[in-house]
C-alpha atoms as a PDB file:
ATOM      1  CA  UNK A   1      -2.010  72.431 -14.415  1.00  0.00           C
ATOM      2  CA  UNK A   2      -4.190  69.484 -15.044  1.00  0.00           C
ATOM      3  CA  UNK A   3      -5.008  67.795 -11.445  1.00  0.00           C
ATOM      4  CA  UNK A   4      -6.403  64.250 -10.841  1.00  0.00           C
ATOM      5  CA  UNK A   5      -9.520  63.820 -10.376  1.00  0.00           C
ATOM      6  CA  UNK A   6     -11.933  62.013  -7.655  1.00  0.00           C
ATOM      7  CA  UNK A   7     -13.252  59.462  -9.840  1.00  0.00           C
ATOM      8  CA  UNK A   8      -9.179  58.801 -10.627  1.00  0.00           C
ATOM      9  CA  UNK A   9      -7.954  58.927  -7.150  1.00  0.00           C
ATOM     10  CA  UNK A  10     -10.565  56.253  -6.017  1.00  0.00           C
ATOM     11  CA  UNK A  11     -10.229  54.465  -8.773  1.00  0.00           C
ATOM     12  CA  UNK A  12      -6.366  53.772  -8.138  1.00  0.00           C
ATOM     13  CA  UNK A  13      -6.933  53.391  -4.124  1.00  0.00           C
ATOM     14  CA  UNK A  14      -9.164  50.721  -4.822  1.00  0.00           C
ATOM     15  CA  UNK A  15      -6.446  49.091  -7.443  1.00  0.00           C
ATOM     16  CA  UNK A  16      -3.983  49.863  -4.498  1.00  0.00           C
ATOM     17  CA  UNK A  17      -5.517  49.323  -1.416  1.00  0.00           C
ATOM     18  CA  UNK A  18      -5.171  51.325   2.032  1.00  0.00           C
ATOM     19  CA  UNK A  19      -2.175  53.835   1.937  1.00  0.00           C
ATOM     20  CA  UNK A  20       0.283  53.202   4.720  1.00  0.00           C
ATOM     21  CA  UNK A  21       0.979  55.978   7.050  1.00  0.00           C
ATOM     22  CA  UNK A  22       3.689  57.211   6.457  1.00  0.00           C
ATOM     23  CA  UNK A  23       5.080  58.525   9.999  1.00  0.00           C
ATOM     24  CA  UNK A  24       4.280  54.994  11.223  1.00  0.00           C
ATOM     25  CA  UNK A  25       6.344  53.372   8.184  1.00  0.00           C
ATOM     26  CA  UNK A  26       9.283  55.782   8.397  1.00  0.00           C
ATOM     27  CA  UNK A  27       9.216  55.245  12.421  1.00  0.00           C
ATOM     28  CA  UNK A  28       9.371  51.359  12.126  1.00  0.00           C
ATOM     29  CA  UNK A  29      12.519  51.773   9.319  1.00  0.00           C
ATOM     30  CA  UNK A  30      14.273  53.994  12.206  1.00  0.00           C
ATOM     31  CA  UNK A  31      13.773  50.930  14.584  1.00  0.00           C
ATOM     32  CA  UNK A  32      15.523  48.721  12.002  1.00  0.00           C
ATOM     33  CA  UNK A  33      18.381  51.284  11.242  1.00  0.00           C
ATOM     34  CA  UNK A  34      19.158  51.974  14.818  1.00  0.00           C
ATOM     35  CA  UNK A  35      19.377  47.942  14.994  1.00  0.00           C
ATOM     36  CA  UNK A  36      20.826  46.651  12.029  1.00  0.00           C
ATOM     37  CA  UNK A  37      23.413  49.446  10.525  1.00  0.00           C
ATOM     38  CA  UNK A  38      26.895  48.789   9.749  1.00  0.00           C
ATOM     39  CA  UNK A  39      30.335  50.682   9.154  1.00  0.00           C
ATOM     40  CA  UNK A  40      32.331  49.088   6.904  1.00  0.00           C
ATOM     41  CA  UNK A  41      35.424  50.737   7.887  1.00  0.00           C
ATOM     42  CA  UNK A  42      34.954  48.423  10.449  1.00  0.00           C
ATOM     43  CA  UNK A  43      32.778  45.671   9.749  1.00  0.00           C
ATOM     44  CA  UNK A  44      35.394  44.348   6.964  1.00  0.00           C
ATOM     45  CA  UNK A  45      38.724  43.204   7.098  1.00  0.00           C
ATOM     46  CA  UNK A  46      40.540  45.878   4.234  1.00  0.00           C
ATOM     47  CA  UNK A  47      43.667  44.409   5.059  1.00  0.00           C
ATOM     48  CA  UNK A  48      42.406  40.810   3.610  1.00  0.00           C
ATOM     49  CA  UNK A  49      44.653  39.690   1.086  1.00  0.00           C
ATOM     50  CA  UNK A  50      42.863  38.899  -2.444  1.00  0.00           C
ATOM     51  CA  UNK A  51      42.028  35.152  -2.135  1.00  0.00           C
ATOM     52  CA  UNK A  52      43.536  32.901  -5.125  1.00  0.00           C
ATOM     53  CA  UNK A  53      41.147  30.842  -6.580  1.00  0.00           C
ATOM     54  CA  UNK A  54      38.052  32.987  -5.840  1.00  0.00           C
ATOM     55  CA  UNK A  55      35.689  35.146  -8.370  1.00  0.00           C
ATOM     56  CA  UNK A  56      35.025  39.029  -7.420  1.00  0.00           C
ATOM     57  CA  UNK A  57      31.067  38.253  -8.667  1.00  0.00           C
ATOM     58  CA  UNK A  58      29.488  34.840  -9.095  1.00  0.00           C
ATOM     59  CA  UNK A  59      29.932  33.264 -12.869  1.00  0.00           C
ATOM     60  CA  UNK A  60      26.863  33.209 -13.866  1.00  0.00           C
ATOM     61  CA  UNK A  61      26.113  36.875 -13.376  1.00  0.00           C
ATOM     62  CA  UNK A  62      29.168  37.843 -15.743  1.00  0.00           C
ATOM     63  CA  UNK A  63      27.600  39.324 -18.964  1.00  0.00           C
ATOM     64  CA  UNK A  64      29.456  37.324 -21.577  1.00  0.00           C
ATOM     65  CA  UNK A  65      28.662  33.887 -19.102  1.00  0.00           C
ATOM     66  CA  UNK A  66      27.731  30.860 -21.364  1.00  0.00           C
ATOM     67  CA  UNK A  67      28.470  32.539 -24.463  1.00  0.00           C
ATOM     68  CA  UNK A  68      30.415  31.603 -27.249  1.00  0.00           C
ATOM     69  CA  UNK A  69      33.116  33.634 -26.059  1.00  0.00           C
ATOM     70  CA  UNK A  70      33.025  33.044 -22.397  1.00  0.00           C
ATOM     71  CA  UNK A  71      33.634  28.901 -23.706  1.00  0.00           C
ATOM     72  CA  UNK A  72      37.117  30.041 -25.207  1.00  0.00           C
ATOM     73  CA  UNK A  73      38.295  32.589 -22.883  1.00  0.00           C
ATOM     74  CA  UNK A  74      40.818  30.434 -19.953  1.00  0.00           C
ATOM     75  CA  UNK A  75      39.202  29.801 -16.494  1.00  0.00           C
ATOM     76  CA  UNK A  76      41.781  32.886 -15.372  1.00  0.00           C
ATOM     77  CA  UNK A  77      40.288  35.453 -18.306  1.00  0.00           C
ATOM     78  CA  UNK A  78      37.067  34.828 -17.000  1.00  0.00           C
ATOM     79  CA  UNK A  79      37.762  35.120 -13.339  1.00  0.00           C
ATOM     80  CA  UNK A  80      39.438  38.440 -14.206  1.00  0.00           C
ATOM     81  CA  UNK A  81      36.551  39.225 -16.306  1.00  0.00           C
ATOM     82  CA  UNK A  82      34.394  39.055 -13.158  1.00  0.00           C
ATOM     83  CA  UNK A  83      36.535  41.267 -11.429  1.00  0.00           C
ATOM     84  CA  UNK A  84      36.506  44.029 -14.026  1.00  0.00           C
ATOM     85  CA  UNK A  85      32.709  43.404 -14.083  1.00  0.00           C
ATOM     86  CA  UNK A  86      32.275  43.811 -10.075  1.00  0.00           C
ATOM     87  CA  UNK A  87      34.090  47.107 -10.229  1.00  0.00           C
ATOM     88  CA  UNK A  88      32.149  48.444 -12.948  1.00  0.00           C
ATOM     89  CA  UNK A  89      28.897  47.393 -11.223  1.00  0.00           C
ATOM     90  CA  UNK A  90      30.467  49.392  -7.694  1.00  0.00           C
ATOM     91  CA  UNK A  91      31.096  52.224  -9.975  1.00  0.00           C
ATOM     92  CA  UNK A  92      27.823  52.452 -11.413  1.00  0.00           C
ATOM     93  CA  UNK A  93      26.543  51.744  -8.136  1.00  0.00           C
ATOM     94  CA  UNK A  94      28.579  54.959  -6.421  1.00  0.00           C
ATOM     95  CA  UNK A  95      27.253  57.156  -9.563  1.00  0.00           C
ATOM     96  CA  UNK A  96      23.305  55.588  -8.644  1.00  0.00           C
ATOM     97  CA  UNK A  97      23.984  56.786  -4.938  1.00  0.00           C
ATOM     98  CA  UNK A  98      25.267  59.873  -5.351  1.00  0.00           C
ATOM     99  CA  UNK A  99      21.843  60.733  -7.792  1.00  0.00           C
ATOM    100  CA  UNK A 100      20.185  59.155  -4.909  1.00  0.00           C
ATOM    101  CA  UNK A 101      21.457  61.656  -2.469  1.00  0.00           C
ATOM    102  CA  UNK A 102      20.848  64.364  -4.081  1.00  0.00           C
ATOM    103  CA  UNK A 103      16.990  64.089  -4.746  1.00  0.00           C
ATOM    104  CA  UNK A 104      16.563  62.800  -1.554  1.00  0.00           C
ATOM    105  CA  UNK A 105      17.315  65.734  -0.126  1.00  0.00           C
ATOM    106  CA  UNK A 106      15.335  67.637  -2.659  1.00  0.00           C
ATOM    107  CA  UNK A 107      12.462  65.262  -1.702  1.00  0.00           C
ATOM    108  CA  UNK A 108      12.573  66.973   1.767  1.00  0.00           C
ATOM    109  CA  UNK A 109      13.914  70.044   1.319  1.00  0.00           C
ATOM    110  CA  UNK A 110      10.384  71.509   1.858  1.00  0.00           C
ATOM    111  CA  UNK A 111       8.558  68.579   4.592  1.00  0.00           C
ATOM    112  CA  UNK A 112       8.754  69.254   8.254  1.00  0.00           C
ATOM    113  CA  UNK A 113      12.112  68.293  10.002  1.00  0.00           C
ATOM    114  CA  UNK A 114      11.397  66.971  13.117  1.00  0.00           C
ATOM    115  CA  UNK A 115       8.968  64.776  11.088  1.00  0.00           C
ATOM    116  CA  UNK A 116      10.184  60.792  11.008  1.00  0.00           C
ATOM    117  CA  UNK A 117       9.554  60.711   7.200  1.00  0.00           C
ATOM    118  CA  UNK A 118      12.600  63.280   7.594  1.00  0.00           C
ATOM    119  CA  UNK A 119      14.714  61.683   9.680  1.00  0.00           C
ATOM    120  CA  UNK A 120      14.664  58.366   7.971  1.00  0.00           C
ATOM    121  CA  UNK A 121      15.506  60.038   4.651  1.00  0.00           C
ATOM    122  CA  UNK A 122      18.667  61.654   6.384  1.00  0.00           C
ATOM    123  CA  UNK A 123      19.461  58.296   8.042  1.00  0.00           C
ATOM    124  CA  UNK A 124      19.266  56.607   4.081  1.00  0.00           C
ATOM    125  CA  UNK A 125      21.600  59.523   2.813  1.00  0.00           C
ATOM    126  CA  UNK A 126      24.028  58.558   5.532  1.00  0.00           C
ATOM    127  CA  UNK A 127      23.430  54.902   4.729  1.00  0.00           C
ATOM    128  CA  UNK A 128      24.189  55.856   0.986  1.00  0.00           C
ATOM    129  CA  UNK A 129      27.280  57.406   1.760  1.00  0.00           C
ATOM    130  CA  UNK A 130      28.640  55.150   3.744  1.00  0.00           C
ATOM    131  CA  UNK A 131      27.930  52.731   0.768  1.00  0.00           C
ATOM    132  CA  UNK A 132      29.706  54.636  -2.127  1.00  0.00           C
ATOM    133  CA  UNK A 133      33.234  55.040   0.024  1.00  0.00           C
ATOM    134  CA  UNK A 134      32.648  51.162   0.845  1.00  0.00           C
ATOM    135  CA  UNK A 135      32.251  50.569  -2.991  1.00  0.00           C
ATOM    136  CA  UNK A 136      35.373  52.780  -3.934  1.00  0.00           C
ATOM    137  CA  UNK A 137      37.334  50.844  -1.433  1.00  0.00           C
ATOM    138  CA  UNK A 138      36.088  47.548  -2.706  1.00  0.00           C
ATOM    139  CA  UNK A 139      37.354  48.658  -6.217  1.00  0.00           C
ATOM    140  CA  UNK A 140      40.710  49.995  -5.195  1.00  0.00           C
ATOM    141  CA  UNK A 141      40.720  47.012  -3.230  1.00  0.00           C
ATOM    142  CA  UNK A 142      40.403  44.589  -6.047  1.00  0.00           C
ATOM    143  CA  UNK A 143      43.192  46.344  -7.745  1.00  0.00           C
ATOM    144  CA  UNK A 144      40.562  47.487 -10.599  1.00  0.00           C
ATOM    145  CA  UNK A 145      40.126  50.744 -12.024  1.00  0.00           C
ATOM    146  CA  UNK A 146      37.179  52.731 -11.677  1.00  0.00           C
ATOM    147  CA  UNK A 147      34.224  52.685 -14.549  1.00  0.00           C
ATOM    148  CA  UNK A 148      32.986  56.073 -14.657  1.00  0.00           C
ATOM    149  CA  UNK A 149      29.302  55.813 -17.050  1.00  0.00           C
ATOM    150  CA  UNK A 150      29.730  57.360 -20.272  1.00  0.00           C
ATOM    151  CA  UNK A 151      29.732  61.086 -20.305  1.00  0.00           C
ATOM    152  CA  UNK A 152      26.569  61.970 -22.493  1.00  0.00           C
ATOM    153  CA  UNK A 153      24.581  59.950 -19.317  1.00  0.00           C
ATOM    154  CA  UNK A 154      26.742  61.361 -16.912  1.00  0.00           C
ATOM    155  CA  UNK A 155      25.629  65.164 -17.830  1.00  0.00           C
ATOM    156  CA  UNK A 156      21.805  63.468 -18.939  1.00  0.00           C
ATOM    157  CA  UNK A 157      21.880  63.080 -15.078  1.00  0.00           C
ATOM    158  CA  UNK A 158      22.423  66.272 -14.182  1.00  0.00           C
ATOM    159  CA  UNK A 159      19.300  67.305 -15.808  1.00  0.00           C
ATOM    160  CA  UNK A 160      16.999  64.858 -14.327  1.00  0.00           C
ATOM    161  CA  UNK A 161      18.355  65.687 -10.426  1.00  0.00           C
ATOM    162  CA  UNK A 162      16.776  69.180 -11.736  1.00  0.00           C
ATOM    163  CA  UNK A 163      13.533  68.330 -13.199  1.00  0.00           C
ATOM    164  CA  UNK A 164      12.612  64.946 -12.028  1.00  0.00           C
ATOM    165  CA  UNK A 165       9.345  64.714 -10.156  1.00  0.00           C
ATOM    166  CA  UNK A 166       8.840  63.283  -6.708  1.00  0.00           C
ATOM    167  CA  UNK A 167       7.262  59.804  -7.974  1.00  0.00           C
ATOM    168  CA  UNK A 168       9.693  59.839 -10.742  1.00  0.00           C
ATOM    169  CA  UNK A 169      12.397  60.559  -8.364  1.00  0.00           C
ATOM    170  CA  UNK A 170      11.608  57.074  -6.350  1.00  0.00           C
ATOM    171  CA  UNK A 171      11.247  55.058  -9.382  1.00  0.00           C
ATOM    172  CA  UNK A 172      14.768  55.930 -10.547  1.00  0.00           C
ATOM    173  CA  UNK A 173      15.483  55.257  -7.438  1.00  0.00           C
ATOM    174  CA  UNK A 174      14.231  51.247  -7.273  1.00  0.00           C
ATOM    175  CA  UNK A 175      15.514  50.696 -10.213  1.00  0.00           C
ATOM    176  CA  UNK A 176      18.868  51.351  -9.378  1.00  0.00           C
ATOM    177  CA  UNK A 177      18.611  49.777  -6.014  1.00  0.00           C
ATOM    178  CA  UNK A 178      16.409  46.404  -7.068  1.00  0.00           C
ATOM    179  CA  UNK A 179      18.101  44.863  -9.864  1.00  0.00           C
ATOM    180  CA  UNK A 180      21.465  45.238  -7.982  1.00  0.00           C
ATOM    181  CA  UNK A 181      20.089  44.073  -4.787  1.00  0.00           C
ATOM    182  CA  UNK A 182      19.483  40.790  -6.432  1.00  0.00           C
ATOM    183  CA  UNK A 183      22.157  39.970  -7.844  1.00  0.00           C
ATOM    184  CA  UNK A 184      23.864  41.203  -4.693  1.00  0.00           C
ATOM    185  CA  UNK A 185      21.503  38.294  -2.411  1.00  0.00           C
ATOM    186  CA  UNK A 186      23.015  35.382  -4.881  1.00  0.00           C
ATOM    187  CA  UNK A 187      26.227  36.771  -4.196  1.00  0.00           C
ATOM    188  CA  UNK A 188      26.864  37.065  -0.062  1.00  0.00           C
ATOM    189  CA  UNK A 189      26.257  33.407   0.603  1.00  0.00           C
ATOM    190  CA  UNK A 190      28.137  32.117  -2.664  1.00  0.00           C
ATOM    191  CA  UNK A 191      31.335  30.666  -1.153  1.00  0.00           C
ATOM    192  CA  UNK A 192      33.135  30.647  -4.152  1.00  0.00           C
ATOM    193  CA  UNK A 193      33.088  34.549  -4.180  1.00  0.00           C
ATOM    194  CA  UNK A 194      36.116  36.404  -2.546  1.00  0.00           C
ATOM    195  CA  UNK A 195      35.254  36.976   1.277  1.00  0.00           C
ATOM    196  CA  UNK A 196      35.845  40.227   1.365  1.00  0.00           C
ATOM    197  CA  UNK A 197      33.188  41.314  -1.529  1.00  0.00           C
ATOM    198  CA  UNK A 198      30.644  38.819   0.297  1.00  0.00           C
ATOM    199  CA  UNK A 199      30.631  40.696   2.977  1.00  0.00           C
ATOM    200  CA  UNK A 200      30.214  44.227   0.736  1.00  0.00           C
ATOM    201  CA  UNK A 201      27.554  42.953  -0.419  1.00  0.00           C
ATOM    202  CA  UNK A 202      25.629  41.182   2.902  1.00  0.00           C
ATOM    203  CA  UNK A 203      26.123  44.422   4.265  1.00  0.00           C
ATOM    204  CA  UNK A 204      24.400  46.064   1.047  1.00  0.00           C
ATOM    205  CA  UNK A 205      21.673  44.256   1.013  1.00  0.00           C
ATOM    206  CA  UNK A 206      20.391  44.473   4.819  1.00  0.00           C
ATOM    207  CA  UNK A 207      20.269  48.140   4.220  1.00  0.00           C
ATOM    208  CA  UNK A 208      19.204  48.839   0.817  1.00  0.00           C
ATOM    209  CA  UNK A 209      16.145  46.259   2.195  1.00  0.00           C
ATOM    210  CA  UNK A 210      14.872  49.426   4.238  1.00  0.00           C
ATOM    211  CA  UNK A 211      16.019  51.256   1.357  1.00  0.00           C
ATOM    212  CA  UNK A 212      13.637  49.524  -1.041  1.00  0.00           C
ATOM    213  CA  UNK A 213      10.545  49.760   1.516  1.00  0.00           C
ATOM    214  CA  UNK A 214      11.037  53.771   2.081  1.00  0.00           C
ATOM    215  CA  UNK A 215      10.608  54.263  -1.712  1.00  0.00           C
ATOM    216  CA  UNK A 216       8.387  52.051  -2.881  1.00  0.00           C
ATOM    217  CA  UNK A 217       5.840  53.144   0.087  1.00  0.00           C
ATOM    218  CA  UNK A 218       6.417  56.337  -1.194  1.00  0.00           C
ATOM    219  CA  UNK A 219       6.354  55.817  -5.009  1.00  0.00           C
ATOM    220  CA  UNK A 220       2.871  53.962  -4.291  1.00  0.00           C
ATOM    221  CA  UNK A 221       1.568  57.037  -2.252  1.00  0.00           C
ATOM    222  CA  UNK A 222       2.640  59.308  -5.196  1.00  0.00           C
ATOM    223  CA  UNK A 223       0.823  57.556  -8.064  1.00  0.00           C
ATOM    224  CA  UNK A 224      -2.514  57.866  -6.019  1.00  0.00           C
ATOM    225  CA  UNK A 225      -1.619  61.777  -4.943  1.00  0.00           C
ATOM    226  CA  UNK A 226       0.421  63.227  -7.297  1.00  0.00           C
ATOM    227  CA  UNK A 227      -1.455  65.170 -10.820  1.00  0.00           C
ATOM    228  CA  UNK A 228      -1.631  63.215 -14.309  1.00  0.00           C
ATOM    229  CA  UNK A 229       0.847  65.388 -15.814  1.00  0.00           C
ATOM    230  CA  UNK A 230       3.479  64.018 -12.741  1.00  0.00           C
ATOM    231  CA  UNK A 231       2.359  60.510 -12.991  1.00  0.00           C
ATOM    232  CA  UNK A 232       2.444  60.857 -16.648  1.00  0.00           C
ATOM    233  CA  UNK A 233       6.169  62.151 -16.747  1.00  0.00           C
ATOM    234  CA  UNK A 234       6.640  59.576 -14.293  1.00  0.00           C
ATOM    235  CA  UNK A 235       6.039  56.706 -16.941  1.00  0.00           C
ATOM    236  CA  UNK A 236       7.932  58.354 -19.682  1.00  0.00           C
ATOM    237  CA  UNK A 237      11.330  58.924 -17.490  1.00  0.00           C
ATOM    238  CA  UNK A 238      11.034  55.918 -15.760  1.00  0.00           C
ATOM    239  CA  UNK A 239      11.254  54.232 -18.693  1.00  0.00           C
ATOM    240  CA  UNK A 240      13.952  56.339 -20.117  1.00  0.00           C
ATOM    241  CA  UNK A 241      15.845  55.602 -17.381  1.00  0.00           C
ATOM    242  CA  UNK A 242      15.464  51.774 -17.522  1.00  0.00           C
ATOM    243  CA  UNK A 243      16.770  52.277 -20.946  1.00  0.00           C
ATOM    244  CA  UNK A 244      20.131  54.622 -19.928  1.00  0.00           C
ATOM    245  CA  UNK A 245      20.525  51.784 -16.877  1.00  0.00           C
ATOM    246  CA  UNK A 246      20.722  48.742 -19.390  1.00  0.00           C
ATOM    247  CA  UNK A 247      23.132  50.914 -21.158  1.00  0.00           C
ATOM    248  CA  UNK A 248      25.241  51.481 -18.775  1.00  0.00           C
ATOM    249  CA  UNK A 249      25.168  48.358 -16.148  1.00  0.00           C
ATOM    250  CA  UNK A 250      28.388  46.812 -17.330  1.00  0.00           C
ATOM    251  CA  UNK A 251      31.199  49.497 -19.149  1.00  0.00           C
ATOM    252  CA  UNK A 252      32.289  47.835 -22.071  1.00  0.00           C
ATOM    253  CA  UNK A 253      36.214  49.000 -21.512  1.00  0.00           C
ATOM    254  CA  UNK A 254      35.702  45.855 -19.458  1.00  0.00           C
ATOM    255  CA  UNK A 255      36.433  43.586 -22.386  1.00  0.00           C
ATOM    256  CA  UNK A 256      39.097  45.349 -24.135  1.00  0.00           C
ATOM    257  CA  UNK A 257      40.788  45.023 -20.093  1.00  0.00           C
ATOM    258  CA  UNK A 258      40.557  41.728 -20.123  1.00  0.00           C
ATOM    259  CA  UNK A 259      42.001  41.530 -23.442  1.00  0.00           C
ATOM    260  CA  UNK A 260      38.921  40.533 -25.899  1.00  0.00           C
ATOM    261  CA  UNK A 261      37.449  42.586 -28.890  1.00  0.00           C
ATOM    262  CA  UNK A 262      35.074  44.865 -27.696  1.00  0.00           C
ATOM    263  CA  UNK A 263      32.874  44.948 -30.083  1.00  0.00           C
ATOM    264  CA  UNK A 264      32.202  40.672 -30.532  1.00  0.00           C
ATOM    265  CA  UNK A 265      31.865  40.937 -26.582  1.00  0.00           C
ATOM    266  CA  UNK A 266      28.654  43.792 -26.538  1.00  0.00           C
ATOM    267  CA  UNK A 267      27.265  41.669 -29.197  1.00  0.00           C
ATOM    268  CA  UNK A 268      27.560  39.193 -27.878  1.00  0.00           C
ATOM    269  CA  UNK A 269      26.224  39.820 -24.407  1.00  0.00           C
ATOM    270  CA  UNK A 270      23.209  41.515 -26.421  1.00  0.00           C
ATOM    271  CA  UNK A 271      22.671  38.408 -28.044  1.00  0.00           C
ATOM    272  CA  UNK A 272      22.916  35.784 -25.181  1.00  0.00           C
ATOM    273  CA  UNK A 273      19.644  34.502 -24.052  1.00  0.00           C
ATOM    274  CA  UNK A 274      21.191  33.496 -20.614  1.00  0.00           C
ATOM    275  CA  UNK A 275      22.167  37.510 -20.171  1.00  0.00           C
ATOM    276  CA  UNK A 276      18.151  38.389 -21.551  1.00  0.00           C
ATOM    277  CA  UNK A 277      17.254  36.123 -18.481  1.00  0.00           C
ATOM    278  CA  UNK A 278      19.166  37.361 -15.551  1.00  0.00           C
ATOM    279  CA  UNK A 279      18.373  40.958 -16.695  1.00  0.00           C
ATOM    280  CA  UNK A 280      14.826  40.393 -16.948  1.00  0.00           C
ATOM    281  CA  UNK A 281      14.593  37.929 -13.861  1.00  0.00           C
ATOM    282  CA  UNK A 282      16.482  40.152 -11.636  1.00  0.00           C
ATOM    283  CA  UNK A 283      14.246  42.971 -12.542  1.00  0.00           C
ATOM    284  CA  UNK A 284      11.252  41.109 -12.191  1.00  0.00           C
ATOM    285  CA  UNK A 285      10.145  42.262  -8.623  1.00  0.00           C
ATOM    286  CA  UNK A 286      10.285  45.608  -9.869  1.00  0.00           C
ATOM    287  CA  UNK A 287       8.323  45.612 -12.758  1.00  0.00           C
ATOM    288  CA  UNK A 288       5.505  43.851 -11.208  1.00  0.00           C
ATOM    289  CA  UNK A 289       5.904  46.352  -8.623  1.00  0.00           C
ATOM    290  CA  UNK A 290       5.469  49.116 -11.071  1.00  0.00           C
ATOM    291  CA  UNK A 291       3.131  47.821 -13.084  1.00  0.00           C
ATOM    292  CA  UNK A 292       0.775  47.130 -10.175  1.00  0.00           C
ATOM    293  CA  UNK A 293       0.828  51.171  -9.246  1.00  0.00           C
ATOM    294  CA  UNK A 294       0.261  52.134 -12.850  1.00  0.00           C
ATOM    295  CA  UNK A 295       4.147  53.254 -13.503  1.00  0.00           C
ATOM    296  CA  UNK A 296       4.737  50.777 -16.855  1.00  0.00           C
ATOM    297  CA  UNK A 297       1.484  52.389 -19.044  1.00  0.00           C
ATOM    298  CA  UNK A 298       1.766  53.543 -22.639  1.00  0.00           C
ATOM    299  CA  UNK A 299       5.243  55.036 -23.734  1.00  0.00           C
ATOM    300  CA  UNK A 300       7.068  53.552 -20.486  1.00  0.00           C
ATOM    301  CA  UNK A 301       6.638  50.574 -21.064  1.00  0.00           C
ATOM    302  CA  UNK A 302       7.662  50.534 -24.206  1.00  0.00           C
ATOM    303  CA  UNK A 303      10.461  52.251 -22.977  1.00  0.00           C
ATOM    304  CA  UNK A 304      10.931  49.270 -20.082  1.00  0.00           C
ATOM    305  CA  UNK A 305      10.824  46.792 -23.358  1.00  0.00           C
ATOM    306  CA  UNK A 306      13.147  48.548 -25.402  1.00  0.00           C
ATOM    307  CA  UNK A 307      15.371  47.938 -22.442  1.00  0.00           C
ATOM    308  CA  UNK A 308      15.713  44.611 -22.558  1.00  0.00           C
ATOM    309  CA  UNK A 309      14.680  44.438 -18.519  1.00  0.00           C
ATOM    310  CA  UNK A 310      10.721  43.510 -19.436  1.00  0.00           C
ATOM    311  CA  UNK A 311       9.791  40.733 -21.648  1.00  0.00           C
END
């Protein structure tokens, strides 16, 4: 096993900075959780009646938005277009959490368990969980069906919750959580959204915010610790997963439900420039992110570009 080397560990601390410690970062997240958690059993009103006149996600974050199609569908095609889309974005998002889980608890399967890196990781799962059965209600909800992610990516991630790497782990990780998280912050405070899904998503957001801090600290710790084989395989299915999540962010049986051809609506989301934009824009803070810590080198980013999330 090839390890890193002196000369390469100083090289990225100084491109890095100071490490944070990490019982002192995980401690301060356990502050925030124990003051700003929610259960949406609770927090939202289920019994809230579907509000007429209201979109399920804001226009302009609908794939086929200000394309030729979108200007013939009827204001009520698109509106139920947006619904279609917000279910297939809380599907996706279960499926994300669920992989989530899973190598979170690998991630600590071997660490100390009184540690607080420890305990904040079992307070995310539990956060996590609480978000996929507020999802699945959100889509039953909306009186949408669920979007499972096509099969071939649905088995490809059975294979990386076996083999992927700690670092790798984390940045599958952000880039499920980050792109999602901001379309989710234009969404809670648009008024033209349904109430109900406004307040999925504010709750959402507050969380996956400590969510976001865990792994990036972590994913920045890993790229200065981990071997150059890790951080190598790191790049590579990093950027084969930025590929799979382009893929699969909205399921196109979302146009044939809403009554358009299938195949003029994927190609014509893949050739809208406005689409190119939010993709890219809302995955913006994330590639910067990961190019900063050395994650978007050589094959991975090419990867990232064949994406369609980095210009």
């Amino acid at each position: 096993m090839t390890t890193v080397t002196e000369r390469d560990v100083q090289t990225l601390r100084d491109a890095l900075g100071p490490l944070r410690d990490r019982e002192q970062i995980a401690e301060r997240l356990l502050e925030s959780s124990a003051k700003h958690s929610f259960d949406p059993d609770t927090e939202l009103d289920w019994d809230m009646a579907i509000e007429d006149g209201k979109w399920f996600w804001p226009p302009e974050l609908v794939s086929l938005y200000d394309t030729p199609l979108w200007r013939k569908m009827s204001e009520e095609q698109r509106m139920d277009l947006a619904r279609h889309e917000a279910a297939s974005l809380a599907s996706l998002g279960i499926w994300f959490e669920i992989i989530l889980m899973q190598l979170l608890v690998r991630h600590i399967y071997d660490k100390p368990v009184t540690s607080n890196h420890v305990r904040y990781a079992l307070t995310e799962i539990a956060d996590e969980c609480r978000h996929s059965m507020m999802f699945g209600r959100m889509i039953q909800w909306g009186r949408a069906p669920n979007y499972p992610v096509p099969r071939v990516y649905h088995n490809l991630a059975r294979v990386l919750k076996t083999v992927s790497t700690t670092p790798g782990s984390f940045a599958a990780t952000l880039l499920g959580e980050e792109i999602l998280d901001w379309m989710q912050r234009l969404t809670f405070p648009d008024e033209r959204v349904q109430t109900l899904v406004r307040g999925v998503t504010r709750i959402h957001v507050v969380e996956e915010a400590r969510h976001v801090r865990y792994a990036r600290e972590e994913l920045r710790r890993q790229m200065v610790t981990a071997p150059r084989w890790e951080r190598e395989f790191t790049r590579l299915s990093c950027g084969e997963a930025a590929r799979v999540f382009s893929v699969c962010f909205v399921n196109p049986q979302v146009y044939e439900n809403v009554g358009l051809d299938r195949r003029e609506a994927v190609a014509q989301v893949k050739a809208s420039g406005h689409r190119t934009e939010v993709m890219q824009t809302g995955a913006k803070r994330l590639t910067d992110f990961l190019d900063d810590i050395g994650v978007l080198n050589g094959v991975g980013r090419r990867l990232w570009k064949s994406s369609g999330l980095l210009a």
